[in-house]
Protein backbone atom coordinates (compact mmCIF):
# COMPACT_ATOMS: atom_id res chain seq x y z
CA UNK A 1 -8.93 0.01 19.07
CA UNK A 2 -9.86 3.74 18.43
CA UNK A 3 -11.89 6.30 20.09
CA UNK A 4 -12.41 9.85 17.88
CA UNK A 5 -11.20 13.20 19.31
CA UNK A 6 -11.60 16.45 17.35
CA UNK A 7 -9.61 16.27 13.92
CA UNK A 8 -7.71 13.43 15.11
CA UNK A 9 -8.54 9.62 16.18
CA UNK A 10 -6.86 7.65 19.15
CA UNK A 11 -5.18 4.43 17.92
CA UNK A 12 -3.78 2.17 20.33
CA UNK A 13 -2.14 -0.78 19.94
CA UNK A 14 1.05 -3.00 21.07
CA UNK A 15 2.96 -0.06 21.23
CA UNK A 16 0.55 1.75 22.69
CA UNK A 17 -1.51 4.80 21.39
CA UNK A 18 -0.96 7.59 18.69
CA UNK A 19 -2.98 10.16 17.36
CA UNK A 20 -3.96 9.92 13.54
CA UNK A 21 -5.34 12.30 11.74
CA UNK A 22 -9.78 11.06 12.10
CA UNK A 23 -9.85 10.57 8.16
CA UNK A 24 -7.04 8.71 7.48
CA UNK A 25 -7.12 5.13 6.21
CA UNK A 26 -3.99 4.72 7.93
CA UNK A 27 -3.43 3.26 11.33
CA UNK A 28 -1.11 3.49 14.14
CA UNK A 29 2.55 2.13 12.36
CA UNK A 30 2.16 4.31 9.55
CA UNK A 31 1.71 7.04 11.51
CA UNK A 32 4.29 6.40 13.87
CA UNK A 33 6.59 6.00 10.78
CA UNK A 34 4.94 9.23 9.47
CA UNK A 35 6.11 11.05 13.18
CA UNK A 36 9.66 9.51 13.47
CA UNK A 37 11.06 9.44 10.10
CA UNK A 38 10.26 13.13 8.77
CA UNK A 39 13.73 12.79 6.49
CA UNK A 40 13.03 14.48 2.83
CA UNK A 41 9.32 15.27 2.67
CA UNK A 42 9.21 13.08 -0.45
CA UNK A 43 7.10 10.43 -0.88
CA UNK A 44 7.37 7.06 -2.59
CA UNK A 45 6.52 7.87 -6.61
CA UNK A 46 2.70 7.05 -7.67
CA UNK A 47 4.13 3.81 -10.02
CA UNK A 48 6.14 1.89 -6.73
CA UNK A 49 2.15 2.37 -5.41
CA UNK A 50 0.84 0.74 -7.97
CA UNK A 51 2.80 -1.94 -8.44
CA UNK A 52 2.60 -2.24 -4.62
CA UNK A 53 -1.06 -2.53 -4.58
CA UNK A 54 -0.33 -4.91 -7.23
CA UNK A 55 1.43 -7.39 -5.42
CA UNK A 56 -0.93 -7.46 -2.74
CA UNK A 57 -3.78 -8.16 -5.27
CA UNK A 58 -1.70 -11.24 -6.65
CA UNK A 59 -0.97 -12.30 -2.98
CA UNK A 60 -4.53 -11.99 -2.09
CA UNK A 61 -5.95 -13.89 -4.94
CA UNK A 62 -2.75 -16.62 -4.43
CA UNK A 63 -4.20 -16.87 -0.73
CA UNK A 64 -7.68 -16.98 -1.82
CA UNK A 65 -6.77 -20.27 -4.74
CA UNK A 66 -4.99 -22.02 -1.72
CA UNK A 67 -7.77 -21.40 1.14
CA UNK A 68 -6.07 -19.39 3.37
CA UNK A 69 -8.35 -16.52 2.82
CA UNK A 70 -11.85 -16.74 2.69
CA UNK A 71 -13.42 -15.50 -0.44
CA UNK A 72 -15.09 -12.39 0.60
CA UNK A 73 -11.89 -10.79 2.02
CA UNK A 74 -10.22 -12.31 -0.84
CA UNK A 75 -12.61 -10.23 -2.97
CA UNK A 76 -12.67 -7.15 -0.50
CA UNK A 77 -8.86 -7.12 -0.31
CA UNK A 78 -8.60 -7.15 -4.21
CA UNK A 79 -10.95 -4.38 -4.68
CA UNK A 80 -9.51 -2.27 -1.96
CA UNK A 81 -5.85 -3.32 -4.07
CA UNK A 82 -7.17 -2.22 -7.25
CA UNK A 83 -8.45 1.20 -5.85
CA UNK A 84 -5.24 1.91 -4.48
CA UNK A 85 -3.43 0.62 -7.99
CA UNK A 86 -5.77 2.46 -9.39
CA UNK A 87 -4.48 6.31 -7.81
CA UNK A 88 -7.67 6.83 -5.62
CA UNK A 89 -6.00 7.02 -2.50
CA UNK A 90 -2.45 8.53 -3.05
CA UNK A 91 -2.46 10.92 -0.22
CA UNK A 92 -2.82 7.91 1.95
CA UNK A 93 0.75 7.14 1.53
CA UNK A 94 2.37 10.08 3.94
CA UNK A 95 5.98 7.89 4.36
CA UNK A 96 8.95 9.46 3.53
CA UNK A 97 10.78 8.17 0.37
CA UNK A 98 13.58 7.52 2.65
CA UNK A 99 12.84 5.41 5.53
CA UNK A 100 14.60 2.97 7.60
CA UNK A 101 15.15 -0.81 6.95
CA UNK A 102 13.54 -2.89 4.07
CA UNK A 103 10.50 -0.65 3.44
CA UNK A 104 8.46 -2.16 6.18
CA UNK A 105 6.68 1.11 6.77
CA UNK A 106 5.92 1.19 3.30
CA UNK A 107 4.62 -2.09 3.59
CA UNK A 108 2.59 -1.67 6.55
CA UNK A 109 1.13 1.65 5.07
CA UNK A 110 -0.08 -0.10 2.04
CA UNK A 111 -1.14 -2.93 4.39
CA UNK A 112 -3.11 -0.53 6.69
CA UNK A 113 -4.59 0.98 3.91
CA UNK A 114 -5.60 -1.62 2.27
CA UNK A 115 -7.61 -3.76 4.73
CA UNK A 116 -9.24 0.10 5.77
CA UNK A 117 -10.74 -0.50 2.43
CA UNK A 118 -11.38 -4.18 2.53
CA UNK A 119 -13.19 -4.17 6.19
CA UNK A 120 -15.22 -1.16 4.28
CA UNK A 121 -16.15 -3.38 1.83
CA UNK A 122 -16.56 -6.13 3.82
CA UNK A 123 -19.42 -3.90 5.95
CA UNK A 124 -17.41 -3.15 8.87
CA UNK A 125 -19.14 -6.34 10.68
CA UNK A 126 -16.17 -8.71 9.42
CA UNK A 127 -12.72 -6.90 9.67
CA UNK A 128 -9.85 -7.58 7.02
CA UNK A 129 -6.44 -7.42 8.97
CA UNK A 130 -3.23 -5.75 7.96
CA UNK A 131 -1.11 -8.35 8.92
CA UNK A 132 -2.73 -11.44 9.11
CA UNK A 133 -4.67 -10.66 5.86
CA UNK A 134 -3.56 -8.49 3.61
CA UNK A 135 -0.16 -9.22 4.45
CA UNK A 136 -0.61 -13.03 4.78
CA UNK A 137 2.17 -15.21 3.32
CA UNK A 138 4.59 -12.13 2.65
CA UNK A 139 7.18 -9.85 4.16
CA UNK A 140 8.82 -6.71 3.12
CA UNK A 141 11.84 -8.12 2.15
CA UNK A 142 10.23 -9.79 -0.43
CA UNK A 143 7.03 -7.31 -1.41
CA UNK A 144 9.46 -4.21 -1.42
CA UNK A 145 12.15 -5.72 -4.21
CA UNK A 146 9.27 -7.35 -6.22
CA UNK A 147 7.65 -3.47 -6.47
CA UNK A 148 10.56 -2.41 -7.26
CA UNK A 149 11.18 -4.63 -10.23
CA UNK A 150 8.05 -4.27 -11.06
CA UNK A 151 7.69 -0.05 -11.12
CA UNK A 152 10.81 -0.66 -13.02
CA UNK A 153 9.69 -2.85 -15.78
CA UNK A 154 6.22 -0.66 -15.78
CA UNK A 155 8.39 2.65 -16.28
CA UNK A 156 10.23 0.73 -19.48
CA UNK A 157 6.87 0.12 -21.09
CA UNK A 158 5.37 3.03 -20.35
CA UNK A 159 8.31 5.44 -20.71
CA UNK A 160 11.47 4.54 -21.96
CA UNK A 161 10.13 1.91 -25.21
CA UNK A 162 7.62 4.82 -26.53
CA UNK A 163 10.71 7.68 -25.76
CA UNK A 164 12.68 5.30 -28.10
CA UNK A 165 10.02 4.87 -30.84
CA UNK A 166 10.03 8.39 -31.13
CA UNK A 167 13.65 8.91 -31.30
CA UNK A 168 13.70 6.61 -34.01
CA UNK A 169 11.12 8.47 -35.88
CA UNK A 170 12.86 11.55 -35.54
CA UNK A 171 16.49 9.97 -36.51
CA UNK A 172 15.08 8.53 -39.59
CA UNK A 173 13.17 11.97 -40.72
């Protein structure tokens, strides 16, 4: 539930209510995350977003192929994934590079985020949920190390194999 005051919005939930900032397509656990683990002022590096948003595409689409999802919010979900893949909503993700536990509040951001987008999509009449639908089938022990690996193999493409083509080059000049 949220009710709009000034430049901030009232979110309540089971923990009960927090004040995020009105534009955000954030909700409550990300902020709360946002508020109680201020560590480094870092945040999480634009690739581990991507391949994020990544993973939640693929789980979306898996959950679509095996009927757990219906297909608009299979399609609203994916859309919302690929913007975020995509870099158009980086300043959505305020958590700290260094957080507590298994990188469920960078899950739950990119959860939160993501069905903001979807239940945009969707018209605001049918609401995509952070948990029980963009987050359906998965948990952060499992979408946090598969990011990882993935960021990881993304920065050897895209960094380290052309870095080495060019060393080459300029060893055999």
């Amino acid at each position: 539930m949220t009710q709009e005051r000034g430049q901030t919005r009232t979110e309540r939930d089971s923990m009960g209510e927090v004040e995020v900032p009105v534009g955000a397509l954030y909700g409550a656990s990300t902020q709360r995350a946002v508020l109680n683990f201020p560590i480094s002022g870092q945040r999480l590096p634009r690739r581990f977003l991507r391949a994020l948003a990544l993973v939640k595409l693929a789980a979306a689409e898996t959950n679509g192929q095996l009927e757990l999802l219906e297909p608009d919010v299979v399609e609203a979900i994916a859309a919302g994934a690929r913007e975020v893949a995509d870099g158009r909503h980086d300043a959505e993700f305020p958590i700290d590079i260094y957080q507590t536990g298994s990188g469920t509040s960078t899950n739950t951001n990119m959860n939160e985020v993501v069905a903001r987008l979807a239940t945009d999509r969707l018209g605001g009449e049918r609401r995509a949920h952070p948990n029980d639908d963009v987050n359906l089938c998965q948990s952060s022990n499992d979408t946090i190390p598969t990011a990882l690996q993935l960021s990881a193999a993304m920065a050897i493409e895209e960094d380290l194999l052309p870095a080495l083509v060019r060393l080459r080059a300029a060893l055999d000049a």
